[in-house]
PDB file of N, CA and C in Angstrom:
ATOM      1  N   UNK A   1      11.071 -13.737 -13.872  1.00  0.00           N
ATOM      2  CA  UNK A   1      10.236 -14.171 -12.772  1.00  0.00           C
ATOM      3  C   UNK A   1      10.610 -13.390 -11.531  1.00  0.00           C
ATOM      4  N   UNK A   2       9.781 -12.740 -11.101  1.00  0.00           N
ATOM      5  CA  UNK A   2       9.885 -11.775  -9.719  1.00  0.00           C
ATOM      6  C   UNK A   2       9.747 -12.829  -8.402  1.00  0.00           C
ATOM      7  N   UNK A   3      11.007 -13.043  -7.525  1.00  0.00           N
ATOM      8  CA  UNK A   3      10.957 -13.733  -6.425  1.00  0.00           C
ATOM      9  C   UNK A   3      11.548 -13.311  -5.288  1.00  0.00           C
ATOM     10  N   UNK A   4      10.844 -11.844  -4.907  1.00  0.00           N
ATOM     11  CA  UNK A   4      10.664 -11.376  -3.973  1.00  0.00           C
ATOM     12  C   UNK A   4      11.896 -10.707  -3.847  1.00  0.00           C
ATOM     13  N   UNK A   5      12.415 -10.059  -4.638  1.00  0.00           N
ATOM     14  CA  UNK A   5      13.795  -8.991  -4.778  1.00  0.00           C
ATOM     15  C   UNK A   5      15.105  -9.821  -4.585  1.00  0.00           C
ATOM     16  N   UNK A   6      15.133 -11.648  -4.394  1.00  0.00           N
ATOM     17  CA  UNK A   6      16.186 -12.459  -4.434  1.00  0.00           C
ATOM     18  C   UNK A   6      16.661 -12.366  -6.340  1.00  0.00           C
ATOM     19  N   UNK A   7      15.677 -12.040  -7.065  1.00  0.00           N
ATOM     20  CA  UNK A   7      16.542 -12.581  -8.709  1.00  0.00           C
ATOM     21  C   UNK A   7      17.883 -12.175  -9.067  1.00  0.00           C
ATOM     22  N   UNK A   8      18.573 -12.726  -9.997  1.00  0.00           N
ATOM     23  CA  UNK A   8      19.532 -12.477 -10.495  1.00  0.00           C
ATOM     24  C   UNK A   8      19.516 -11.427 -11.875  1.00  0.00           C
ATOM     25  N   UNK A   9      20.140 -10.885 -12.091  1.00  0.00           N
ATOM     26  CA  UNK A   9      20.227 -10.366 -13.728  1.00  0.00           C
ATOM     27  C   UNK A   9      21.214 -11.858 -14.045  1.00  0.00           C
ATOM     28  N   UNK A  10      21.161 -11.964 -15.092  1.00  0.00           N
ATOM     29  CA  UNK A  10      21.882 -13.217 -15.902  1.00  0.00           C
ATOM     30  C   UNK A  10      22.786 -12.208 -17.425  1.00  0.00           C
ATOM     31  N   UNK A  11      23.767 -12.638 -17.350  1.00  0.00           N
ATOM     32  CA  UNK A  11      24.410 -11.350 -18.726  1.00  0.00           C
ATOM     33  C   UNK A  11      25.965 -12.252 -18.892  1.00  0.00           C
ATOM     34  N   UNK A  12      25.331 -12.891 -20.473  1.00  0.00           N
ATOM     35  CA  UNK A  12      26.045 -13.714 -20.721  1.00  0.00           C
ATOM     36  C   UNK A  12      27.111 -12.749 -22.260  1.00  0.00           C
ATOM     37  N   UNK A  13      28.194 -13.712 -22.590  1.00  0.00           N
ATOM     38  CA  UNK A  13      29.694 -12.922 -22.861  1.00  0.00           C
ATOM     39  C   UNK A  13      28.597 -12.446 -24.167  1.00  0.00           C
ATOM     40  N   UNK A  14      27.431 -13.199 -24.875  1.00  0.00           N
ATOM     41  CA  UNK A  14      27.268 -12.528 -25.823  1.00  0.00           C
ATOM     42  C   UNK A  14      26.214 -11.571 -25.823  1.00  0.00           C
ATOM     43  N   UNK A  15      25.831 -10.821 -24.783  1.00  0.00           N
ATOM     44  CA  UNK A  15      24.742  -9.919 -24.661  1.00  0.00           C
ATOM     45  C   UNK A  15      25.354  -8.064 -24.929  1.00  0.00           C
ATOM     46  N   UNK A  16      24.026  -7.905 -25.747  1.00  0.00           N
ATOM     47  CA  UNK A  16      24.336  -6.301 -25.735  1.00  0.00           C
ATOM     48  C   UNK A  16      24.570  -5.817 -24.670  1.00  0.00           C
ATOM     49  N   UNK A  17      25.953  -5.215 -24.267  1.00  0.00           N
ATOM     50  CA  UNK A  17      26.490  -4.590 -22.652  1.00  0.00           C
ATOM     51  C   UNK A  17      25.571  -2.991 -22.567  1.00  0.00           C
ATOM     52  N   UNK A  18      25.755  -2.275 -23.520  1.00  0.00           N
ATOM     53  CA  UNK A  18      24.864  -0.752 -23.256  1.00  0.00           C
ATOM     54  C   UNK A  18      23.717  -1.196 -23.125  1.00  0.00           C
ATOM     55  N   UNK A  19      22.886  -1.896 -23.226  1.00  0.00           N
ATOM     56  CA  UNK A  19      21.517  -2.913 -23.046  1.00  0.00           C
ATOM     57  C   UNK A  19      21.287  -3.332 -21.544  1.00  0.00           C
ATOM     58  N   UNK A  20      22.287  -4.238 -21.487  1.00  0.00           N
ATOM     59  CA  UNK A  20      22.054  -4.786 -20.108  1.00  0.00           C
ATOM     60  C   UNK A  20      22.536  -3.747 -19.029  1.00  0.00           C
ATOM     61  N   UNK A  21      23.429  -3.076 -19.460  1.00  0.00           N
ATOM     62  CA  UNK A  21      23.634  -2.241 -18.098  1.00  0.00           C
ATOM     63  C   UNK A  21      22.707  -1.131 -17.990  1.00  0.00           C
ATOM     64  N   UNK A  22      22.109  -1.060 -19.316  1.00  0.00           N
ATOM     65  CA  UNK A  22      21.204   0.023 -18.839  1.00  0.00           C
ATOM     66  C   UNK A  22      19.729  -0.320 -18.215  1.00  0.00           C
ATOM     67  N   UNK A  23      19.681  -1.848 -18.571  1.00  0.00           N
ATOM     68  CA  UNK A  23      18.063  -2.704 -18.578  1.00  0.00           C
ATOM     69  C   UNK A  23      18.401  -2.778 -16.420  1.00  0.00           C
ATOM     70  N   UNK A  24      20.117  -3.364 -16.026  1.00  0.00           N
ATOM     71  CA  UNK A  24      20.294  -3.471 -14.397  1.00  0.00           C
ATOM     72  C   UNK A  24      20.388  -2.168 -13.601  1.00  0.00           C
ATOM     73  N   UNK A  25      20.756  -1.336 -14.421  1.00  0.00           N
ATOM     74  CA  UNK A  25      20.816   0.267 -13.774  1.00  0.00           C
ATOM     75  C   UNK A  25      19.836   0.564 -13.690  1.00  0.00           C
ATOM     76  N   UNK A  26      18.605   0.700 -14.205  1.00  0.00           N
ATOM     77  CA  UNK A  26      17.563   1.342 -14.078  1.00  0.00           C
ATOM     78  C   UNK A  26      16.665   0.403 -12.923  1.00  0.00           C
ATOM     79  N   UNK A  27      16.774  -0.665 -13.014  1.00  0.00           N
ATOM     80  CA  UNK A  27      15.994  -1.645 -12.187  1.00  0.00           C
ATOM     81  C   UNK A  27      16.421  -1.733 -10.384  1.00  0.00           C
ATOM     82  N   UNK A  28      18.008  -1.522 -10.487  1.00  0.00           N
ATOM     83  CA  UNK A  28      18.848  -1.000  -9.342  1.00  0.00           C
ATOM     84  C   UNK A  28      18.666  -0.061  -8.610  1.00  0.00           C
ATOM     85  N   UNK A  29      18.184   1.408  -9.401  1.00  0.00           N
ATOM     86  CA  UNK A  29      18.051   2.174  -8.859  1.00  0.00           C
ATOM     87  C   UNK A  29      16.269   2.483  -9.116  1.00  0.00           C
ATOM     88  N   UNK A  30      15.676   2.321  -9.487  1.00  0.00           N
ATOM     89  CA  UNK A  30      14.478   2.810  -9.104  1.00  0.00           C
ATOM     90  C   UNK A  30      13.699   2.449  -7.593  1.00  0.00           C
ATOM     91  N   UNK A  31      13.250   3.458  -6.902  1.00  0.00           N
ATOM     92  CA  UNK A  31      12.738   3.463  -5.787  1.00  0.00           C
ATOM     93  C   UNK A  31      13.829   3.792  -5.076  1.00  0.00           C
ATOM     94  N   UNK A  32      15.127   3.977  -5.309  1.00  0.00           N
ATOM     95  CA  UNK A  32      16.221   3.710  -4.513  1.00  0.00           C
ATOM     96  C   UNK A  32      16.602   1.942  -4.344  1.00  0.00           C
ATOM     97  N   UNK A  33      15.982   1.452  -4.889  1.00  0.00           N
ATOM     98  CA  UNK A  33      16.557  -0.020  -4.703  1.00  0.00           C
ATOM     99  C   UNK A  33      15.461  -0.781  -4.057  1.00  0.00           C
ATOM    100  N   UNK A  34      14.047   0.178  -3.374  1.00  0.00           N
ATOM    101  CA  UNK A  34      13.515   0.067  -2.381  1.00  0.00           C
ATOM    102  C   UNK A  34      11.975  -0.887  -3.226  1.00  0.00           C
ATOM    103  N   UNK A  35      12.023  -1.892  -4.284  1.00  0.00           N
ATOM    104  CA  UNK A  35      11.039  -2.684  -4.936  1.00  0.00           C
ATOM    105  C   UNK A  35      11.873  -4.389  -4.659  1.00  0.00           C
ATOM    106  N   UNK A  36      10.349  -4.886  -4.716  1.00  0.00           N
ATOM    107  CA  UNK A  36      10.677  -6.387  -4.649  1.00  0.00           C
ATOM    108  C   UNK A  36      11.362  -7.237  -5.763  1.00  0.00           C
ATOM    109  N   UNK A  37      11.255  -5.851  -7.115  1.00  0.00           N
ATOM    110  CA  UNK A  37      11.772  -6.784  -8.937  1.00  0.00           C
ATOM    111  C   UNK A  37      12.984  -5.902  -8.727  1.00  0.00           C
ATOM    112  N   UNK A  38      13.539  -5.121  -7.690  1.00  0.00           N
ATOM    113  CA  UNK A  38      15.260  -5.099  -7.595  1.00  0.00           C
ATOM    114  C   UNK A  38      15.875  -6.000  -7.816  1.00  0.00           C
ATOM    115  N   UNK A  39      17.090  -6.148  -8.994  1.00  0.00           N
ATOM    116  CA  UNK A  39      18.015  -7.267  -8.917  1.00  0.00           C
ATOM    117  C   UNK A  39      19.061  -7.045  -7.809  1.00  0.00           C
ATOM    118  N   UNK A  40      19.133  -7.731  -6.571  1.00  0.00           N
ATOM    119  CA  UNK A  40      20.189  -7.830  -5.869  1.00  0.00           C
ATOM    120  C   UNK A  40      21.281  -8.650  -5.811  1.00  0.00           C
ATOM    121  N   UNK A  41      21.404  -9.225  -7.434  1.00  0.00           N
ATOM    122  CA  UNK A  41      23.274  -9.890  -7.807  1.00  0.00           C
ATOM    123  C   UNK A  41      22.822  -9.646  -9.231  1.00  0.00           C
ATOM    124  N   UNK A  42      24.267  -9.565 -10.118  1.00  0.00           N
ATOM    125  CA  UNK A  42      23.941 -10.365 -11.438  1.00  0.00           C
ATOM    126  C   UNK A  42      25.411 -10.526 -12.039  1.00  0.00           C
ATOM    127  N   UNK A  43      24.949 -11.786 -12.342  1.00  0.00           N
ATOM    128  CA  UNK A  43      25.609 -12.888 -12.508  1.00  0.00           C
ATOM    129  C   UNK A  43      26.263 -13.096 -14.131  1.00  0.00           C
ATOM    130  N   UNK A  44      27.269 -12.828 -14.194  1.00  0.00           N
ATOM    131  CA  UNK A  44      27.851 -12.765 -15.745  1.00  0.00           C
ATOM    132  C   UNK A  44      29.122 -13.575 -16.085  1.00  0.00           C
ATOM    133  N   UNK A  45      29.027 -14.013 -17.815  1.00  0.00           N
ATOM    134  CA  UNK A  45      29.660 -15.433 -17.726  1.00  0.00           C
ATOM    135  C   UNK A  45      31.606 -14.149 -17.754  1.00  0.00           C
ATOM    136  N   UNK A  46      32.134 -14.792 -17.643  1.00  0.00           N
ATOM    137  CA  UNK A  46      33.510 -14.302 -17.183  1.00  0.00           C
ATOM    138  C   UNK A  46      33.806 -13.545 -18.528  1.00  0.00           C
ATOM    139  N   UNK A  47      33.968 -13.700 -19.573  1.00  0.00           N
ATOM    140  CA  UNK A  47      34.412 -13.250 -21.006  1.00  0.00           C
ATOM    141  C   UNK A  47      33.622 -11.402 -20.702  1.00  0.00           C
ATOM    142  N   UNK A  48      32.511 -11.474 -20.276  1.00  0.00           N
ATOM    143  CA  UNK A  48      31.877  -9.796 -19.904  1.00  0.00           C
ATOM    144  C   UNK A  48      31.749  -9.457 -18.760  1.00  0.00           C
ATOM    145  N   UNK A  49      32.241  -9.606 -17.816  1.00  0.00           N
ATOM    146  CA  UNK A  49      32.415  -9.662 -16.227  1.00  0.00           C
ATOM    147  C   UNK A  49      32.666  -8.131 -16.285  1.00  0.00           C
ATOM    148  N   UNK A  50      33.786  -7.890 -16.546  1.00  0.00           N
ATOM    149  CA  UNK A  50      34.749  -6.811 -15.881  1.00  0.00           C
ATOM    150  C   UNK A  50      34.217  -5.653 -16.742  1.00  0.00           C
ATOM    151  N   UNK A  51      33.693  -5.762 -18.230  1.00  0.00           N
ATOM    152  CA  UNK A  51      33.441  -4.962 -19.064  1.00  0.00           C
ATOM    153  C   UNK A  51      31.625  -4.471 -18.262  1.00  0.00           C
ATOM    154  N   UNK A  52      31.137  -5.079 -17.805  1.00  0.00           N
ATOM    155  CA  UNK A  52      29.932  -5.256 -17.210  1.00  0.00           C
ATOM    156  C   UNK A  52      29.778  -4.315 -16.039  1.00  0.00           C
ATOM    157  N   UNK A  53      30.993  -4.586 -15.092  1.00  0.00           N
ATOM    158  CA  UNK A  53      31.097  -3.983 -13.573  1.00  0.00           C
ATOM    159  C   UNK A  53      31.938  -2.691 -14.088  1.00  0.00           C
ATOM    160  N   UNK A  54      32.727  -1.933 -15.217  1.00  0.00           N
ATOM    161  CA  UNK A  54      32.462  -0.824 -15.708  1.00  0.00           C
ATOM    162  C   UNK A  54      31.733  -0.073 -15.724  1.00  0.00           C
ATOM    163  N   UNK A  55      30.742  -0.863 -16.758  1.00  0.00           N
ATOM    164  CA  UNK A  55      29.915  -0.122 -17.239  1.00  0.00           C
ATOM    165  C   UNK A  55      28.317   0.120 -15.837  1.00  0.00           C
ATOM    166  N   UNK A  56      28.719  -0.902 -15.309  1.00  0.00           N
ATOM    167  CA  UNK A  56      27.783  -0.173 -14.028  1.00  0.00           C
ATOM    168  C   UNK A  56      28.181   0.569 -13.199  1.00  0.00           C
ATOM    169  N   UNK A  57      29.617   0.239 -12.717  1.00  0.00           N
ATOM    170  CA  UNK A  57      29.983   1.472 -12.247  1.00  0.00           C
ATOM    171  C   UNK A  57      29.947   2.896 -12.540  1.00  0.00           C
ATOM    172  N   UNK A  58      30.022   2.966 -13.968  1.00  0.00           N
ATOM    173  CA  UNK A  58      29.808   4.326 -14.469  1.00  0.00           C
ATOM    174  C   UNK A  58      28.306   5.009 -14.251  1.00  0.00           C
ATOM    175  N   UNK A  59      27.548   4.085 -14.737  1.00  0.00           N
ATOM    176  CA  UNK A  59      25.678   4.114 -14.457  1.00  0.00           C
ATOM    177  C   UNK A  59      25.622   4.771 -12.710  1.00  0.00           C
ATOM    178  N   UNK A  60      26.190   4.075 -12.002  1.00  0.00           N
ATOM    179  CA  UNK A  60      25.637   4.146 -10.624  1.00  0.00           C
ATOM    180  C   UNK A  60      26.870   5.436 -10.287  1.00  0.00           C
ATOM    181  N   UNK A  61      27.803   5.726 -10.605  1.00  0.00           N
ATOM    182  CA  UNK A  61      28.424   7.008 -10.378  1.00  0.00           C
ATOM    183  C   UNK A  61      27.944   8.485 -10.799  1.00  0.00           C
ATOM    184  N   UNK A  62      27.190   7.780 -11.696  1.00  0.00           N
ATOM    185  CA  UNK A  62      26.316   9.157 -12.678  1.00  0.00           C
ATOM    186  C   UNK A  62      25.039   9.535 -11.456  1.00  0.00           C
ATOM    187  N   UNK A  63      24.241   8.512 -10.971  1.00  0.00           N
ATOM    188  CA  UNK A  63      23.311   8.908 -10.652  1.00  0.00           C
ATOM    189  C   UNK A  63      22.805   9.922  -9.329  1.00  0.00           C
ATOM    190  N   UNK A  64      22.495  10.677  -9.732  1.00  0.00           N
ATOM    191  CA  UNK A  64      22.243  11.826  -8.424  1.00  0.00           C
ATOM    192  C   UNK A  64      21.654  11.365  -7.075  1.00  0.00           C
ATOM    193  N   UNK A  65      22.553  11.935  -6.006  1.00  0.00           N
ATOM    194  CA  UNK A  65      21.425  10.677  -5.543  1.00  0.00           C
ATOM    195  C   UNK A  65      21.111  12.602  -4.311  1.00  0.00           C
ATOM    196  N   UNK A  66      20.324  12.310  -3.768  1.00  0.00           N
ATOM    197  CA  UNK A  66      19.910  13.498  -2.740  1.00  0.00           C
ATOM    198  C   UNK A  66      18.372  13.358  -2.390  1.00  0.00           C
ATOM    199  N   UNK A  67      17.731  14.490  -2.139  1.00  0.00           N
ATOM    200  CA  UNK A  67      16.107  14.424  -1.862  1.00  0.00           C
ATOM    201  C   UNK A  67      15.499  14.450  -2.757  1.00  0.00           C
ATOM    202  N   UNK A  68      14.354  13.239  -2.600  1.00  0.00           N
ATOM    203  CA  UNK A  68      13.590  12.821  -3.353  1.00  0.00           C
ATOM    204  C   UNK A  68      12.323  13.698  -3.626  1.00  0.00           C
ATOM    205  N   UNK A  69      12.332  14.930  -3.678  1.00  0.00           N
ATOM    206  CA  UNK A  69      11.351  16.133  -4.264  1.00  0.00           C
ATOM    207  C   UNK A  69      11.921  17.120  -4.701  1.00  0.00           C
ATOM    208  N   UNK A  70      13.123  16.757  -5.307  1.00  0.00           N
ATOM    209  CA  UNK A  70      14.166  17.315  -6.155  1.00  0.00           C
ATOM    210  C   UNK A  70      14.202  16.826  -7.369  1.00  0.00           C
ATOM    211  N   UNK A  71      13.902  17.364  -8.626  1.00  0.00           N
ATOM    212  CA  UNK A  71      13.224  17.033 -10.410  1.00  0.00           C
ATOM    213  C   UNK A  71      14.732  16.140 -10.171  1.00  0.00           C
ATOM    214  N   UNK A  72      16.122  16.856 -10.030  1.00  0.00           N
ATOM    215  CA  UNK A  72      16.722  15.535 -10.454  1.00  0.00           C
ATOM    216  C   UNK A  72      17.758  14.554  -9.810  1.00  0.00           C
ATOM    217  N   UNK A  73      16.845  14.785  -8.623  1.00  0.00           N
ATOM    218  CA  UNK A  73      17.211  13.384  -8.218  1.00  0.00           C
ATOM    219  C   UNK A  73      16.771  11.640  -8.395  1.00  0.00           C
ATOM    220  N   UNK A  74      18.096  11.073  -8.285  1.00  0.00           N
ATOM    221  CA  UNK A  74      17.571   9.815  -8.898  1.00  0.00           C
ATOM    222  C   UNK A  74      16.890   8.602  -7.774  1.00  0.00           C
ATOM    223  N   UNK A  75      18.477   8.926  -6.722  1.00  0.00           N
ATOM    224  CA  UNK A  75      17.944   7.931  -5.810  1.00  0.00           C
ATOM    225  C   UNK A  75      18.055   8.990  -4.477  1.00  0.00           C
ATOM    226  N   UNK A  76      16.983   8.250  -3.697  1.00  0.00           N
ATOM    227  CA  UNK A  76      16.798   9.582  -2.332  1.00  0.00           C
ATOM    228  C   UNK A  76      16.903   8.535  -1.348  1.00  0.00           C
ATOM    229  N   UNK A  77      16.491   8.588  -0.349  1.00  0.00           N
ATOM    230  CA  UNK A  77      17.260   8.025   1.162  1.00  0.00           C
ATOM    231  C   UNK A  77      16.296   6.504   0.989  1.00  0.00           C
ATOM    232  N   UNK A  78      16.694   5.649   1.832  1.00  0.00           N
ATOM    233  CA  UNK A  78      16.311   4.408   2.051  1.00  0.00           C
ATOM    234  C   UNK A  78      15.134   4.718   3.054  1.00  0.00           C
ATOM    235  N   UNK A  79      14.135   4.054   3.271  1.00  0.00           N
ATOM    236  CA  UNK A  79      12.837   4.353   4.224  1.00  0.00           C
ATOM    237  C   UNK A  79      13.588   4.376   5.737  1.00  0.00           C
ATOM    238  N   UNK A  80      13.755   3.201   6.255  1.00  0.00           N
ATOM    239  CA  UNK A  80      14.060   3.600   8.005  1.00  0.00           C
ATOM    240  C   UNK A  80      15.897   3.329   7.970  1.00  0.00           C
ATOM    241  N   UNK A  81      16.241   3.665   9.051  1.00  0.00           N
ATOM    242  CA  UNK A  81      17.500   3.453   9.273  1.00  0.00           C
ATOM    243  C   UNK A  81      17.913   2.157   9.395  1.00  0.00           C
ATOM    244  N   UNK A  82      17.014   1.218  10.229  1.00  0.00           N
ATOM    245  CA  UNK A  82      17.530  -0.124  10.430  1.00  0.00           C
ATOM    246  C   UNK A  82      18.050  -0.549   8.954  1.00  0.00           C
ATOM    247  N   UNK A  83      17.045  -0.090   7.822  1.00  0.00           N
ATOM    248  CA  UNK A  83      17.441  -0.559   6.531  1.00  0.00           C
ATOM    249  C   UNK A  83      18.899   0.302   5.578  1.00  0.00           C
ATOM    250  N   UNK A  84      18.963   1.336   6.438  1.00  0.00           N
ATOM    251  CA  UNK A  84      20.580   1.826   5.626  1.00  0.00           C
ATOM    252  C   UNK A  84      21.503   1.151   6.466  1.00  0.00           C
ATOM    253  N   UNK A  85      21.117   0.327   7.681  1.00  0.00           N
ATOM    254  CA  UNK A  85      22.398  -0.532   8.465  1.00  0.00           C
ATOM    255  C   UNK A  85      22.881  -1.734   7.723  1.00  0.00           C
ATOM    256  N   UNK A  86      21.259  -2.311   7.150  1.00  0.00           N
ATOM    257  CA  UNK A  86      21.293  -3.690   6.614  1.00  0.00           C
ATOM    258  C   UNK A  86      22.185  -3.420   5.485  1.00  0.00           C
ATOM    259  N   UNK A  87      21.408  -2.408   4.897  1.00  0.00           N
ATOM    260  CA  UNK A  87      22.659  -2.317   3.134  1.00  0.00           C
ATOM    261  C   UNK A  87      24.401  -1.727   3.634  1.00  0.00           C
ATOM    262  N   UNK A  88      24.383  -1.433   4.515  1.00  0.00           N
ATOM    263  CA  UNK A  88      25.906  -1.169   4.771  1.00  0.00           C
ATOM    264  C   UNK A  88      26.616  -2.083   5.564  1.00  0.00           C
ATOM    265  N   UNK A  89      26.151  -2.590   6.149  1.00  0.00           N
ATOM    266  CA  UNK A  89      26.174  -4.423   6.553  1.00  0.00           C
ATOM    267  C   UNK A  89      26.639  -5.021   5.436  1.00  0.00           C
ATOM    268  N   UNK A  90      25.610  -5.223   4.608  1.00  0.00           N
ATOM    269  CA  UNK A  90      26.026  -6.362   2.843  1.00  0.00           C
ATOM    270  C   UNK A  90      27.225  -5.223   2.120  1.00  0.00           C
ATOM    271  N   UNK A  91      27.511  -4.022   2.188  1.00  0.00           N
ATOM    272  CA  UNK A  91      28.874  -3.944   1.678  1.00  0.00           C
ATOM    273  C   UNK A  91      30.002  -4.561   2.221  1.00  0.00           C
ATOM    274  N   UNK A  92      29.790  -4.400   3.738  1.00  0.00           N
ATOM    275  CA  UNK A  92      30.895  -4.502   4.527  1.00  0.00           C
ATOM    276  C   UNK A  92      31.544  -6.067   4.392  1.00  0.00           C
ATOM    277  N   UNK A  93      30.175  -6.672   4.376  1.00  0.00           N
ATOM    278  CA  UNK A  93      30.578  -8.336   4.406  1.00  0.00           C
ATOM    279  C   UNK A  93      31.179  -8.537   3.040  1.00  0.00           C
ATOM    280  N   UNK A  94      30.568  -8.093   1.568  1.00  0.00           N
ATOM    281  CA  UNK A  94      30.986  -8.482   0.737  1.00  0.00           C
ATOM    282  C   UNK A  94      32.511  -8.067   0.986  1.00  0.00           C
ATOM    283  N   UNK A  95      32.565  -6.868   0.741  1.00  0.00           N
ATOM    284  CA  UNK A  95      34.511  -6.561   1.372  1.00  0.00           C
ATOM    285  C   UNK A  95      35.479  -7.620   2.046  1.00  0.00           C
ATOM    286  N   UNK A  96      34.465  -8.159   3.019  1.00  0.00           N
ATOM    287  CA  UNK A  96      35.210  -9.245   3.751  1.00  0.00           C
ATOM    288  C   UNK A  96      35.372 -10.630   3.473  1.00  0.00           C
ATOM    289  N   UNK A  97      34.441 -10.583   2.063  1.00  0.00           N
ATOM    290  CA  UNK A  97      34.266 -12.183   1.419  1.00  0.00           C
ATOM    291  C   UNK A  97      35.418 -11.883   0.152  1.00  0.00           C
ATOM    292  N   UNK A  98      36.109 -10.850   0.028  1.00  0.00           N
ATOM    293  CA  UNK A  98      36.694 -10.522  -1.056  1.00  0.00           C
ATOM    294  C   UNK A  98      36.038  -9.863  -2.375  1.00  0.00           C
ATOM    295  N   UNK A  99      34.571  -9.125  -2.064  1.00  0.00           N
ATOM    296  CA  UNK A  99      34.393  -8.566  -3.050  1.00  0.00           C
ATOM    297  C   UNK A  99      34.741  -7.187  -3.461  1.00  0.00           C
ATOM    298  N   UNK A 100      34.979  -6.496  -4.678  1.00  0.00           N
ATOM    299  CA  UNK A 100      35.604  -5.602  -5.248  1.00  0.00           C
ATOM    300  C   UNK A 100      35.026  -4.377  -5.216  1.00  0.00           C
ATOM    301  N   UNK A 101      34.846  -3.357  -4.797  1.00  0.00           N
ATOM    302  CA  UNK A 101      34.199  -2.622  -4.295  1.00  0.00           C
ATOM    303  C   UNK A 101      34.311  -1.538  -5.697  1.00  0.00           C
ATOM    304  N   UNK A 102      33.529  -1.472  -6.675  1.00  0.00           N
ATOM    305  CA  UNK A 102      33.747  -0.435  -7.951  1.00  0.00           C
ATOM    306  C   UNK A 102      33.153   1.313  -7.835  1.00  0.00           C
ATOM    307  N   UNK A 103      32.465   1.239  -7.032  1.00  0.00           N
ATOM    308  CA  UNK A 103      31.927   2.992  -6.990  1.00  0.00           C
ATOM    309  C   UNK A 103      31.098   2.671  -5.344  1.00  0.00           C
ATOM    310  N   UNK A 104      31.283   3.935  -4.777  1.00  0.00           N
ATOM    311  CA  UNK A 104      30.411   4.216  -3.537  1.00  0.00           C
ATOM    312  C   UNK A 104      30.606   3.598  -2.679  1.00  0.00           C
ATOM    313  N   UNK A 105      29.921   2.697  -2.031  1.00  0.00           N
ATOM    314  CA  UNK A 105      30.093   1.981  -0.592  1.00  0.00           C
ATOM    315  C   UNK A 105      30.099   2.934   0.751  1.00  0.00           C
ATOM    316  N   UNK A 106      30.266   4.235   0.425  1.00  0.00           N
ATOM    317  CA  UNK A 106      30.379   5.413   1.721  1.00  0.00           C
ATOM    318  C   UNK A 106      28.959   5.450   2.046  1.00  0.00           C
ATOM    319  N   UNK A 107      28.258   6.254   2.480  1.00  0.00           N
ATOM    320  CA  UNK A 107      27.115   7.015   3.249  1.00  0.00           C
ATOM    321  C   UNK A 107      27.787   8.651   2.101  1.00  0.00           C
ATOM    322  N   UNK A 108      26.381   8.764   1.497  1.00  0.00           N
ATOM    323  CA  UNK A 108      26.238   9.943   0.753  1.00  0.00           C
ATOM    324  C   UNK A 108      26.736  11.545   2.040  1.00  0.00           C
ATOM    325  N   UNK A 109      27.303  12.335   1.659  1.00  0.00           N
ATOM    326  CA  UNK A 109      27.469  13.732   2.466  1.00  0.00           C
ATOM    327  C   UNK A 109      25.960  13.988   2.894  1.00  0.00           C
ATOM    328  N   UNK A 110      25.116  14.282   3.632  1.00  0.00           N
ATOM    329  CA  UNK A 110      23.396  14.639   3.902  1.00  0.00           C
ATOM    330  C   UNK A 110      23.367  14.536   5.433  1.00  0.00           C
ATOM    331  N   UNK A 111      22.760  15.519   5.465  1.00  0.00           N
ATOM    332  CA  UNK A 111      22.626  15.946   7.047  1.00  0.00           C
ATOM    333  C   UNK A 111      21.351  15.248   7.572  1.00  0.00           C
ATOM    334  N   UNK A 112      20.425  14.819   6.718  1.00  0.00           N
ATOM    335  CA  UNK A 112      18.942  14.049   7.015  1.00  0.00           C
ATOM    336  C   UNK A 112      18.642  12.750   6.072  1.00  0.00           C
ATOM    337  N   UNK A 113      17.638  12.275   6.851  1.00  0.00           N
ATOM    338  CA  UNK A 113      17.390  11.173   5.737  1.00  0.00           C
ATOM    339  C   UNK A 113      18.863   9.982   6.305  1.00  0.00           C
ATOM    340  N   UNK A 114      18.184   8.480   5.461  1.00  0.00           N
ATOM    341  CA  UNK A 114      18.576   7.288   5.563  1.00  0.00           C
ATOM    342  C   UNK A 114      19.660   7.053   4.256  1.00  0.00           C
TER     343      UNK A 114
END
C-alpha cells in the first residue's frame, strides 16, 4: 500500500535476503529516492537485521551516483537544495538518536547539482 513515501519495507528472519535487498535497493534508489512508493525505513525482525543492513550497505555502496545524463549513473542530485538539507538533517538526527551509520552519509565530491 503506497502512503505517500511514509511505508515501511517489512523483512522478516525468514525472507529471501538477495530478494529483499534487492526488491529495497532498487525502490531506494530509483529517482534518486525522489518517488512517493520510496521506502523511507524498513523494519526487520532481529534474527536478519544485521545480515540485511550488509547487504544494503553493499547495494547502496555499489551504486554510481553522479549526473543524471550519464548511461551509468544510478542516482543523480536531489531536485532543490532545501531538499539535500532535509535528507542531511535525517542523517544527522538519526546519528544523534543512536543510529548506525553503514555507507555514505557525506555529500557526494560534485561541483554542481543537489
Amino acid at each position: 500500500m503506497e502512503l505517500g513515501g511514509k511505508g515501511a519495507a517489512l523483512v522478516f528472519d525468514d525472507a529471501d535476503l538477495p530478494a529483499a535487498v534487492a526488491g529495497i535497493g532498487t525502490a531506494f534508489s530509483f529517482c534518486s529516492g525522489q518517488t512517493c512508493t520510496a521506502p523511507t525505513r524498513v523494519l526487520a525482525q532481529r534474527g536478519v537485521c544485521e545480515r540485511l543492513a550488509d547487504g544494503l550497505a553493499r547495494y547502496a555502496g555499489a551504486l554510481r551516483v553522479g549526473d543524471p545524463r550519464e548511461r551509468d549513473t544510478v542516482v543523480g542530485p536531489v531536485i532543490p537544495a532545501a531538499h539535500r538539507d532535509r535528507v542531511e538533517a535525517y542523517v544527522e538526527l538519526g546519528r544523534k538518536e543512536g543510529a548506525r551509520l553503514v555507507t555514505g552519509g557525506e555529500r557526494p565530491a560534485r561541483d554542481r547539482g543537489w
